[in-house]
C-alpha atoms as a PDB file:
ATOM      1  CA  UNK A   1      60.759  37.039-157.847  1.00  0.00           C
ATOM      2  CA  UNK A   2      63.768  39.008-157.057  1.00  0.00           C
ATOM      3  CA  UNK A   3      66.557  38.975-159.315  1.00  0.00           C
ATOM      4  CA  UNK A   4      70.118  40.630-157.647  1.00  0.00           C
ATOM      5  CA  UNK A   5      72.659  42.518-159.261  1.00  0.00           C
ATOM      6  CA  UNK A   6      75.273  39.476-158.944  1.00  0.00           C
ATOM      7  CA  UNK A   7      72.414  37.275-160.473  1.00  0.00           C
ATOM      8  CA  UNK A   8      72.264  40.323-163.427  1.00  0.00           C
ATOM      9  CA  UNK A   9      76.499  40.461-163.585  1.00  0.00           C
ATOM     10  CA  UNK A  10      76.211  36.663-164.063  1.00  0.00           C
ATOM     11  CA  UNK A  11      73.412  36.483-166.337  1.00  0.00           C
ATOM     12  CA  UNK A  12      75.211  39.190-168.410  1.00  0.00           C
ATOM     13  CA  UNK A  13      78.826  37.517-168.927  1.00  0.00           C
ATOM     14  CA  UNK A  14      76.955  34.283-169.306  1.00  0.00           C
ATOM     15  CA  UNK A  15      74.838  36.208-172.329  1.00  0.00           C
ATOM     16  CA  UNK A  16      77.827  37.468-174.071  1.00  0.00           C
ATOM     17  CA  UNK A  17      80.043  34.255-174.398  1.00  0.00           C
ATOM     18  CA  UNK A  18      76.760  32.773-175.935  1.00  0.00           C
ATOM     19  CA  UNK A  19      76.014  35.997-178.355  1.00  0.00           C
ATOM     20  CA  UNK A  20      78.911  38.309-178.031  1.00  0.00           C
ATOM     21  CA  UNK A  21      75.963  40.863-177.154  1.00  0.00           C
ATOM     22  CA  UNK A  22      77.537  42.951-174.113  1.00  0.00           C
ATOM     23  CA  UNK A  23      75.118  44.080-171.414  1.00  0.00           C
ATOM     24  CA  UNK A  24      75.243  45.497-168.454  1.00  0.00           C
ATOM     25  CA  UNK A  25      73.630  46.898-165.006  1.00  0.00           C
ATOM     26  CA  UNK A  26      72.272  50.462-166.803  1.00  0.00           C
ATOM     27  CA  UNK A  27      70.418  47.907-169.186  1.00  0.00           C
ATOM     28  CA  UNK A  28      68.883  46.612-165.644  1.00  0.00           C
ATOM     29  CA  UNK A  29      65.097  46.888-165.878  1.00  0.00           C
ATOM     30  CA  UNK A  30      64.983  45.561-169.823  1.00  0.00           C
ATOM     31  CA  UNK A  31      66.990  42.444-168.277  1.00  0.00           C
ATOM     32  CA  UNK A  32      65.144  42.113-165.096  1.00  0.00           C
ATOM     33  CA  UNK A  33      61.466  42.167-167.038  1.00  0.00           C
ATOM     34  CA  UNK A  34      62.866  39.326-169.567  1.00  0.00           C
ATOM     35  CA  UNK A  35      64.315  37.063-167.597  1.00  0.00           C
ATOM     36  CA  UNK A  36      61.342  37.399-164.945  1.00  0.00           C
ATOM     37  CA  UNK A  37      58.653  36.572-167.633  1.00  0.00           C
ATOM     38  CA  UNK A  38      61.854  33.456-168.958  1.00  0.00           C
ATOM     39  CA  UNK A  39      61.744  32.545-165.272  1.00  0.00           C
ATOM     40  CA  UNK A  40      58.036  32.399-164.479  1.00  0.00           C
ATOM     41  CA  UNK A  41      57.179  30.907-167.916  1.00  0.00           C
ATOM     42  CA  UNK A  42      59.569  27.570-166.998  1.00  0.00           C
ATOM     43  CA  UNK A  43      58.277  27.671-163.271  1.00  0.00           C
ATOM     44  CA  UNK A  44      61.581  27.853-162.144  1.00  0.00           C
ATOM     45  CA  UNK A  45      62.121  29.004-158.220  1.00  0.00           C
ATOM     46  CA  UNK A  46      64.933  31.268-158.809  1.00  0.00           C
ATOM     47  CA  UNK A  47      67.141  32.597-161.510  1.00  0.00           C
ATOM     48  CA  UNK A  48      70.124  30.248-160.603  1.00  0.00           C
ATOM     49  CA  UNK A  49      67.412  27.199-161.188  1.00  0.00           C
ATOM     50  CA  UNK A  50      66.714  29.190-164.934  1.00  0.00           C
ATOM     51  CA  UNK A  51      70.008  29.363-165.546  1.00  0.00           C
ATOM     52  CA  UNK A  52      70.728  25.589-165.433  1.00  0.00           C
ATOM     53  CA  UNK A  53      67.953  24.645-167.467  1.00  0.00           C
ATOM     54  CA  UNK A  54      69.293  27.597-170.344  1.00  0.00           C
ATOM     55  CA  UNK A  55      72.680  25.709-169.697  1.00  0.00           C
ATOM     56  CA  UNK A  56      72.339  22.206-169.695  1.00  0.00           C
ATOM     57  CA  UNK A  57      68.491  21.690-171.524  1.00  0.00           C
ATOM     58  CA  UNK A  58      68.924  19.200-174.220  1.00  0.00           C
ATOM     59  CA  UNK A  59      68.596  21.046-177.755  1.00  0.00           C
ATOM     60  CA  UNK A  60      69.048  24.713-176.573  1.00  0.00           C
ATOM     61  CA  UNK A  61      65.166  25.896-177.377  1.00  0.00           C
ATOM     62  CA  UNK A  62      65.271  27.857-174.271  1.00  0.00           C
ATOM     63  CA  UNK A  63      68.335  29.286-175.159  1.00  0.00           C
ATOM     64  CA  UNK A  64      66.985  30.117-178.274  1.00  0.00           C
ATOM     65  CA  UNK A  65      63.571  31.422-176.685  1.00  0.00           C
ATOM     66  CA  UNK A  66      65.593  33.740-173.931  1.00  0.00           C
ATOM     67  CA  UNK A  67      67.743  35.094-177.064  1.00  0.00           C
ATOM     68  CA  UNK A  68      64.652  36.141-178.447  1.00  0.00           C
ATOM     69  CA  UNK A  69      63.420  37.856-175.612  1.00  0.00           C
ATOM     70  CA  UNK A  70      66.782  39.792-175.211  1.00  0.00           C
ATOM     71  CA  UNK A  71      67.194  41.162-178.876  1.00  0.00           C
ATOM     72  CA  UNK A  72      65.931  44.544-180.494  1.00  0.00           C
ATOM     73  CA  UNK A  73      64.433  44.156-183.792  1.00  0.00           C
ATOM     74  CA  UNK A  74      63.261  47.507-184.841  1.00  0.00           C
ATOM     75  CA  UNK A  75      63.568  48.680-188.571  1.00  0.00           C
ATOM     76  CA  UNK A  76      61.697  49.840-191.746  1.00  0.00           C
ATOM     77  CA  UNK A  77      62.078  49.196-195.309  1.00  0.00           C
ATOM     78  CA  UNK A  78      64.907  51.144-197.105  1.00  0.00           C
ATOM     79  CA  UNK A  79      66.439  52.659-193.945  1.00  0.00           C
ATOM     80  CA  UNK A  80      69.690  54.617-194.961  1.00  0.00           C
ATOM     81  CA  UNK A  81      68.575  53.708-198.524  1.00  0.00           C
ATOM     82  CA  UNK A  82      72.250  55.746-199.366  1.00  0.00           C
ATOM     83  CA  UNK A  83      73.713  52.233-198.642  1.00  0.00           C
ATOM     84  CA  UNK A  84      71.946  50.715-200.796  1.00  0.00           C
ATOM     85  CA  UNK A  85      71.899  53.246-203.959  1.00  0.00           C
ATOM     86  CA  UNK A  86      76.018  52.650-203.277  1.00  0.00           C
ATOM     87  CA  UNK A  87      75.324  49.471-203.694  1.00  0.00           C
ATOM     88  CA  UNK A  88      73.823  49.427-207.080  1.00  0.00           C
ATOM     89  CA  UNK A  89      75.725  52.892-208.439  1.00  0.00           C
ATOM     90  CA  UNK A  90      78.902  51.236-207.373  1.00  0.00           C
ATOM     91  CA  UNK A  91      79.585  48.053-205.389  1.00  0.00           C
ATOM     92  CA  UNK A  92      78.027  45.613-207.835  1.00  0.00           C
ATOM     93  CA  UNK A  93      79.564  47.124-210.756  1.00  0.00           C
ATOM     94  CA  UNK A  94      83.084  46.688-209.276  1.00  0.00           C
ATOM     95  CA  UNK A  95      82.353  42.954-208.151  1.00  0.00           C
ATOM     96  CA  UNK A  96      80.997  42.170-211.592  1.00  0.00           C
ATOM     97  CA  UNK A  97      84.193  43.069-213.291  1.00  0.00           C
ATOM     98  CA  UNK A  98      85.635  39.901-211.705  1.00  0.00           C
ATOM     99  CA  UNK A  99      82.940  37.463-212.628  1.00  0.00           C
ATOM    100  CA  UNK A 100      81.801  36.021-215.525  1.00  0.00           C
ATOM    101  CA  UNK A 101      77.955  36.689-216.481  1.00  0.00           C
ATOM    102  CA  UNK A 102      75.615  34.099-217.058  1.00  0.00           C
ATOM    103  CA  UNK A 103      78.135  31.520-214.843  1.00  0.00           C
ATOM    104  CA  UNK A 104      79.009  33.388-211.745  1.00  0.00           C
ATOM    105  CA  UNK A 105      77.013  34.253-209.045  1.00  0.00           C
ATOM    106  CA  UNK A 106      76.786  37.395-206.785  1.00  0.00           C
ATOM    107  CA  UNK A 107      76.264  36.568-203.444  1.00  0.00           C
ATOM    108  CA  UNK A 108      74.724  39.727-200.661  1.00  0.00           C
ATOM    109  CA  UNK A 109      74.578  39.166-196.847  1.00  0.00           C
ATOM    110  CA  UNK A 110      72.487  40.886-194.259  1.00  0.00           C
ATOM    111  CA  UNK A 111      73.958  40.517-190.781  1.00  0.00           C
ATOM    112  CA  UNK A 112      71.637  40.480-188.876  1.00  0.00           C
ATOM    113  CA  UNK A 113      68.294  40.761-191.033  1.00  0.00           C
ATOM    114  CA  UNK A 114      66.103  41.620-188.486  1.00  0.00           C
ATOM    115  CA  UNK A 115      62.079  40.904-189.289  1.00  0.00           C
ATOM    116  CA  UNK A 116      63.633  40.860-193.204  1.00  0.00           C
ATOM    117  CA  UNK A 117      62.862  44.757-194.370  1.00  0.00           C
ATOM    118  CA  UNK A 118      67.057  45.079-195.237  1.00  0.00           C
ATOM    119  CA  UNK A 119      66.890  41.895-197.296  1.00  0.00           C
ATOM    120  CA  UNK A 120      63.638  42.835-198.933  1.00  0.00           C
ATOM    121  CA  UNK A 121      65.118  46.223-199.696  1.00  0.00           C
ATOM    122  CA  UNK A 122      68.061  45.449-200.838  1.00  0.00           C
ATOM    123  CA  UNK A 123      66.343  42.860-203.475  1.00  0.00           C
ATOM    124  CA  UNK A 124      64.415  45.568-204.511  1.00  0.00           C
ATOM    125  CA  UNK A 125      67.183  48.236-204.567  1.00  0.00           C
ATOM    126  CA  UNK A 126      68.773  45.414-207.265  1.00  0.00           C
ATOM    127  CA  UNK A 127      65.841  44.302-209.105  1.00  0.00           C
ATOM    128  CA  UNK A 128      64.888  48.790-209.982  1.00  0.00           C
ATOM    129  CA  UNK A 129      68.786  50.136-210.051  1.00  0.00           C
ATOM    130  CA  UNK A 130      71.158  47.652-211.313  1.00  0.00           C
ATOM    131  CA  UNK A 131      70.900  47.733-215.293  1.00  0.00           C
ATOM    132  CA  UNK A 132      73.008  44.031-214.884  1.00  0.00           C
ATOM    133  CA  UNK A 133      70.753  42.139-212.220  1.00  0.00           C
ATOM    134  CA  UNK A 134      68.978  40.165-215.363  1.00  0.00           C
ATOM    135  CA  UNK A 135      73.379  38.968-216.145  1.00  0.00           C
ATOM    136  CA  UNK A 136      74.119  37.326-213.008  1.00  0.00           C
ATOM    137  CA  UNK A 137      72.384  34.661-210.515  1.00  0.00           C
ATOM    138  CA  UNK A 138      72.177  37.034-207.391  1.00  0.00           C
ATOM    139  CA  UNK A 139      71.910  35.097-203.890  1.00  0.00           C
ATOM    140  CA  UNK A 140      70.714  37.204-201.075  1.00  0.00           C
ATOM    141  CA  UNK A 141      71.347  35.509-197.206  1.00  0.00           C
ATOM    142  CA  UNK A 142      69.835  36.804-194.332  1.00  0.00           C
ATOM    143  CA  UNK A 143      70.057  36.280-191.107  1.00  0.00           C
ATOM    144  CA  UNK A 144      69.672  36.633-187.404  1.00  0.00           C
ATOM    145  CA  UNK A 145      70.239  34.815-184.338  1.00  0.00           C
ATOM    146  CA  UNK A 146      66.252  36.054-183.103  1.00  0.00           C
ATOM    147  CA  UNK A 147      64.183  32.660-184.313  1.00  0.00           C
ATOM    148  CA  UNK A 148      60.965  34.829-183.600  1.00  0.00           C
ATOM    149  CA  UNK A 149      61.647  37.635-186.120  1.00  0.00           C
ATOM    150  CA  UNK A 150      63.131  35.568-188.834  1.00  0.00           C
ATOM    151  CA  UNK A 151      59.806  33.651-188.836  1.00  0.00           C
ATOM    152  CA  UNK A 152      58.187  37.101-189.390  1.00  0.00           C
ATOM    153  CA  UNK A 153      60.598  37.866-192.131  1.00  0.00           C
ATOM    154  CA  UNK A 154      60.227  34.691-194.119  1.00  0.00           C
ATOM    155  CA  UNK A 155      56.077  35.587-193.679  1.00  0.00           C
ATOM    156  CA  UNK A 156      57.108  38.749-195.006  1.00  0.00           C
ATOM    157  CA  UNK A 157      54.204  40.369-193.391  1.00  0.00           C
ATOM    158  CA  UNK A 158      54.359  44.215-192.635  1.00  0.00           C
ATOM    159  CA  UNK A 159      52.906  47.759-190.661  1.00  0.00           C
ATOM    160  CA  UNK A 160      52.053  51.127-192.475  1.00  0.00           C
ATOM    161  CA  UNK A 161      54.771  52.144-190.225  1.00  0.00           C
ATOM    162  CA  UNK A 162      57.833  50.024-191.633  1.00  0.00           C
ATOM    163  CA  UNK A 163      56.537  50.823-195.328  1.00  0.00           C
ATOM    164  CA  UNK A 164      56.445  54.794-194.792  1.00  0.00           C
ATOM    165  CA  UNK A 165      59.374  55.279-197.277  1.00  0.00           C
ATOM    166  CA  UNK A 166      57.808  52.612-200.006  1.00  0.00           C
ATOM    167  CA  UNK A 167      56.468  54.695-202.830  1.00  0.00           C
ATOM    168  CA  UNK A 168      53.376  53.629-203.886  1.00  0.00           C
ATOM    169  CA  UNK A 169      54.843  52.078-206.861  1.00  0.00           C
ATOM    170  CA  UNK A 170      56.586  50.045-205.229  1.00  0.00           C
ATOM    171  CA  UNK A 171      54.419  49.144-202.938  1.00  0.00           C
ATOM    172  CA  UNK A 172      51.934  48.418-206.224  1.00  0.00           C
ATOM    173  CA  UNK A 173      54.773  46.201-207.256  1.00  0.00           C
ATOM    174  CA  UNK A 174      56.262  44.230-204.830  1.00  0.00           C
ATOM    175  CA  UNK A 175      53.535  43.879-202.375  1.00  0.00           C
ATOM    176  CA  UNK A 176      50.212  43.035-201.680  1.00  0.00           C
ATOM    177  CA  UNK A 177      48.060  45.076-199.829  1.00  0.00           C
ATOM    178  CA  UNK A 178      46.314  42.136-197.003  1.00  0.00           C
ATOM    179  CA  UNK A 179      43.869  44.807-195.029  1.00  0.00           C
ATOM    180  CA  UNK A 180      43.752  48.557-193.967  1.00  0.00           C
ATOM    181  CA  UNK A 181      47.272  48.390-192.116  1.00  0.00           C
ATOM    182  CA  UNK A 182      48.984  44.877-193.268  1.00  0.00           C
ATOM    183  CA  UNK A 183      51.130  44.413-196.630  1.00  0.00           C
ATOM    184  CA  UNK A 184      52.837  41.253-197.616  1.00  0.00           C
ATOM    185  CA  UNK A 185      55.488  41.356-200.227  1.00  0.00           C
ATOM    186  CA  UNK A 186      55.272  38.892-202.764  1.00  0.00           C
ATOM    187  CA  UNK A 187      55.769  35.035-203.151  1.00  0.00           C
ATOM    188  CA  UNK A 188      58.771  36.010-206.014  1.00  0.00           C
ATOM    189  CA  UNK A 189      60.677  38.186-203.799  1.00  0.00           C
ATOM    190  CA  UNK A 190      59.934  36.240-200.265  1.00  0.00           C
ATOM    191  CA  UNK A 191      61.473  33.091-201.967  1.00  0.00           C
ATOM    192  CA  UNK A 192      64.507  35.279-203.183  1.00  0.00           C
ATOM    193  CA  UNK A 193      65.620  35.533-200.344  1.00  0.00           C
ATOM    194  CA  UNK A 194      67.714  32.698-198.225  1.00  0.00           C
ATOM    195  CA  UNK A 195      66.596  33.383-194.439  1.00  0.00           C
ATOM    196  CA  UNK A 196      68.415  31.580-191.470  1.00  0.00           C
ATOM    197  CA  UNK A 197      70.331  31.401-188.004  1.00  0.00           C
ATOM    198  CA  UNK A 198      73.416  32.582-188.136  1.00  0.00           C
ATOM    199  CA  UNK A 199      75.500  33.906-184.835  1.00  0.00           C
ATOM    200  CA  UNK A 200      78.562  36.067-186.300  1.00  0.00           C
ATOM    201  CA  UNK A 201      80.444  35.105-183.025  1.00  0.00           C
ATOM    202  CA  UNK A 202      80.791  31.603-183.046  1.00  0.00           C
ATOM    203  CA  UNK A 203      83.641  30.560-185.084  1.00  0.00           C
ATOM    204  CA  UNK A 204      81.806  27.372-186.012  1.00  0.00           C
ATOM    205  CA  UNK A 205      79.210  28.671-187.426  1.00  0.00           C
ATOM    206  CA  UNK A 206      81.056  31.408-189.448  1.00  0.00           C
ATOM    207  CA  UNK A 207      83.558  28.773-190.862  1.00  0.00           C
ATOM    208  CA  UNK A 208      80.996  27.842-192.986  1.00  0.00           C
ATOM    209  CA  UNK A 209      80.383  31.281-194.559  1.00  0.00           C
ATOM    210  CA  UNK A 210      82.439  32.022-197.614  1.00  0.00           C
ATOM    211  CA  UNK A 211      82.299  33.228-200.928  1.00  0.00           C
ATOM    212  CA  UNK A 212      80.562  36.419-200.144  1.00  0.00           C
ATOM    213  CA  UNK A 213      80.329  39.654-202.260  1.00  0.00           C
ATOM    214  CA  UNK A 214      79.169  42.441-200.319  1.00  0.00           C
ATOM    215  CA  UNK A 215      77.964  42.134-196.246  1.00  0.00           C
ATOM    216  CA  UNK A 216      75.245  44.147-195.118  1.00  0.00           C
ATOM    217  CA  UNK A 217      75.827  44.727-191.043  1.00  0.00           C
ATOM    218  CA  UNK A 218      74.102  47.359-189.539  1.00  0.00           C
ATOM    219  CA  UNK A 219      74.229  48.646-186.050  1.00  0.00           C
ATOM    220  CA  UNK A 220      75.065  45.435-184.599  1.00  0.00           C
ATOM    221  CA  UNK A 221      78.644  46.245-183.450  1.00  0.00           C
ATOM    222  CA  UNK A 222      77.419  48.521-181.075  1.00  0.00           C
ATOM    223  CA  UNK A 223      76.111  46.143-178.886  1.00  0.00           C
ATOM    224  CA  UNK A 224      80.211  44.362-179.063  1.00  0.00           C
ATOM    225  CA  UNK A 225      82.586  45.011-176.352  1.00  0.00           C
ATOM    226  CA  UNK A 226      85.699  45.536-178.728  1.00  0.00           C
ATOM    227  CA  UNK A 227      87.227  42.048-178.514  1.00  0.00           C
ATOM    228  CA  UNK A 228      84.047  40.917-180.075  1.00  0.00           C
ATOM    229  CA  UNK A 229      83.724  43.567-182.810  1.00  0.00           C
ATOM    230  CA  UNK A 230      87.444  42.525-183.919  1.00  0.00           C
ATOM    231  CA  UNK A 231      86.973  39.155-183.879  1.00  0.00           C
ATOM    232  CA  UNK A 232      83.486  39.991-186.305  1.00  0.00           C
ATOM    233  CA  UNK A 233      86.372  42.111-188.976  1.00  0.00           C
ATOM    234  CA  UNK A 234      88.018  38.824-188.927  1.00  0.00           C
ATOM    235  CA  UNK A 235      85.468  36.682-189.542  1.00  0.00           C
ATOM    236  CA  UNK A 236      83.650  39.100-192.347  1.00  0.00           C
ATOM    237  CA  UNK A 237      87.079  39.230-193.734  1.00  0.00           C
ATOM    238  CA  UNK A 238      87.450  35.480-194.281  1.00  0.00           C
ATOM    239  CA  UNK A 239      83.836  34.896-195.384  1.00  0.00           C
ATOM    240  CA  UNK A 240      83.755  37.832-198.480  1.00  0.00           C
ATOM    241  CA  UNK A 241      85.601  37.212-201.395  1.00  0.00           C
ATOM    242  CA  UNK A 242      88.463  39.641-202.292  1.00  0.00           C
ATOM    243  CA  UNK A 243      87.701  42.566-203.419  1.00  0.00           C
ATOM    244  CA  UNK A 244      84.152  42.062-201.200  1.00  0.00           C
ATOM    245  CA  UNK A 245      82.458  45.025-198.772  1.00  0.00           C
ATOM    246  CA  UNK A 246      81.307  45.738-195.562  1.00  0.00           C
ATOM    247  CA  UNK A 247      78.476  48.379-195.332  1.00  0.00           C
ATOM    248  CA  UNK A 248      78.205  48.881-191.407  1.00  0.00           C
ATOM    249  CA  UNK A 249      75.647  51.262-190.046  1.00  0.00           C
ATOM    250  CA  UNK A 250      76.252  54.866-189.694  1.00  0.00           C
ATOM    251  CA  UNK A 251      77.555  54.942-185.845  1.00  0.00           C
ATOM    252  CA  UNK A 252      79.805  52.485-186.462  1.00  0.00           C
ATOM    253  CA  UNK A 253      83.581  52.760-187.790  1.00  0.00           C
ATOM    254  CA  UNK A 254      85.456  50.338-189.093  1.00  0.00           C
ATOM    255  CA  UNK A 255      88.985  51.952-188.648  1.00  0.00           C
ATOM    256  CA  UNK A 256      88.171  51.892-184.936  1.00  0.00           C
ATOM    257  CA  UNK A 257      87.735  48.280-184.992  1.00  0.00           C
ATOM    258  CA  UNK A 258      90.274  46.857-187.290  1.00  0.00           C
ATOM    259  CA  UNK A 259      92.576  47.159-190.216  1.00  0.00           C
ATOM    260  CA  UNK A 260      92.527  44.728-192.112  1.00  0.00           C
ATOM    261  CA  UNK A 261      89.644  46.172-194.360  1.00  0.00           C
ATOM    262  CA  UNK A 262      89.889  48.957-197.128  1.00  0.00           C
ATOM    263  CA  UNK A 263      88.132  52.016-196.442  1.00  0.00           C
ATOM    264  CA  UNK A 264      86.358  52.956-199.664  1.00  0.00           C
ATOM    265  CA  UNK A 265      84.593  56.701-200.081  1.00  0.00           C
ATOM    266  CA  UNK A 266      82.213  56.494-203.071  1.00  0.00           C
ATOM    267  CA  UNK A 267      80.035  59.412-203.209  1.00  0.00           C
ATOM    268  CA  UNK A 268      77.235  57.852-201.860  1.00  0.00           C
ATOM    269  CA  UNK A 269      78.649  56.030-198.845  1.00  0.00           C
ATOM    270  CA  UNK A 270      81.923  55.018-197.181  1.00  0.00           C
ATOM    271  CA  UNK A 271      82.454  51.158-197.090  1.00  0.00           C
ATOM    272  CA  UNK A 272      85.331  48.755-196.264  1.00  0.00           C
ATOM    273  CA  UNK A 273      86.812  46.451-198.476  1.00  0.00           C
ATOM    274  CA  UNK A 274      88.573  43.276-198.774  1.00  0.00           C
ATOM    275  CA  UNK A 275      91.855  43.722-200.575  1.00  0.00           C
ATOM    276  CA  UNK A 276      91.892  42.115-204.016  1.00  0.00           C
ATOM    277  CA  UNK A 277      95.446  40.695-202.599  1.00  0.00           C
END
């Protein structure tokens, strides 16, 4: 089936109100190969016929199924692991000053989680750097707007090659070895983690997303045109708590984006900041 470049202009505006991903005609083949294997798995006799079943199918699975196809999930455990040491050396020590141990909790985001190796790694980061984790109830959300990878992060099932910067201590400790090539870590740190669907650019959605400490989003804004990257500040900004951070990844730059955050240079990492007023 042939798929045009208007069908590929409309698919691609029609993709970005829905996710606020922006894609375009250099991204051609990846789109072309997805939505040929969407089309031809819903027998559907041309893309405009796909398109109005993604539109107007009653519960969205398609939707959810073609938003699967079109995202990237490639990490590893502990990737820019600097983030994370700032996190225990420095961010956590500064929230803590404004709670109350034993009552209050901490509560740690990551936007989007991926197949769960951020979440995992930052619980880990916590549980062997943070001389306070045992004070405070810590909450760790993760999510993703990919169905099919957050079911492989809940099953917390992993490759040699996303574990190649685990030590074998930890690895000892917080997993279990299933064959020659598989690891799973363990039921305690799988249920420590809160996984679910969350799409950063629907306003609904975030409303409901407050009371954050510290936001974990990583090389996600570059796939934002800029209107969607500011609206993202805003709604980060209104879901942490004051005196809450943003760690973004390292191609990404907050000033460029908005100011309405803090920038913060610790030694280990810059991060942005919600004012405390």
């Amino acid at each position: 089936m042939r798929i045009s470049a208007e069908d590929v202009t409309v698919f691609c505006d029609f993709f970005y109100k829905k996710t606020g991903i922006s894609m375009d005609a250099s991204r051609r083949y990846f789109i072309d190969r997805r939505l040929e294997d969407r089309i031809a798995a819903n027998e559907c006799r041309s893309f405009r016929e796909y398109l109005a079943l993604v539109k107007f199918q009653p519960g969205g699975s398609e939707m959810q199924a073609l938003i699967n196809e079109m995202t990237v999930n490639e990490t590893y455990f502990f990737r820019e692991d600097y983030q994370f040491t700032c996190l225990t050396k420095r961010m956590l020590d500064e929230i803590a000053v404004h709670k109350i141990a034993g009552r209050d909790r901490i509560r740690i985001w990551s936007a989007p989680c991926s197949t769960g190796e951020e979440p995992y790694s930052i619980a880990i980061s916590i549980l062997e750097n943070w001389s306070r984790a045992s004070d405070f109830d810590i909450e760790i959300m993760a999510s993703d707007i990919d169905t099919r990878a957050l079911g492989r992060a809940r099953n917390g099932i992993y490759q040699a090659r996303a574990l190649h910067r685990v030590s074998q201590r930890i690895r000892d400790t917080y997993f279990r070895q299933i064959d020659a090539d598989n690891w799973q870590v363990v039921k305690d740190l799988r249920d420590s983690v809160d996984f679910g669907v969350i799409n950063v650019c629907d306003p609904a959605q975030m409303a409901r997303v407050r009371g954050i400490d510290v936001i974990f989003c990583r090389n996600l804004l570059i796939y934002f045109d800029d209107l969607s990257r500011r609206q993202t500040a805003e709604h980060f900004f209104d879901a942490l708590n004051p005196g809450g951070f943003v760690a973004l990844g390292h191609s990404e730059s907050m000033s460029r984006i908005s100011g309405i955050f803090l920038p913060r240079k610790f030694p280990e990492a810059l991060v942005h900041q919600r004012p405390l007023t």
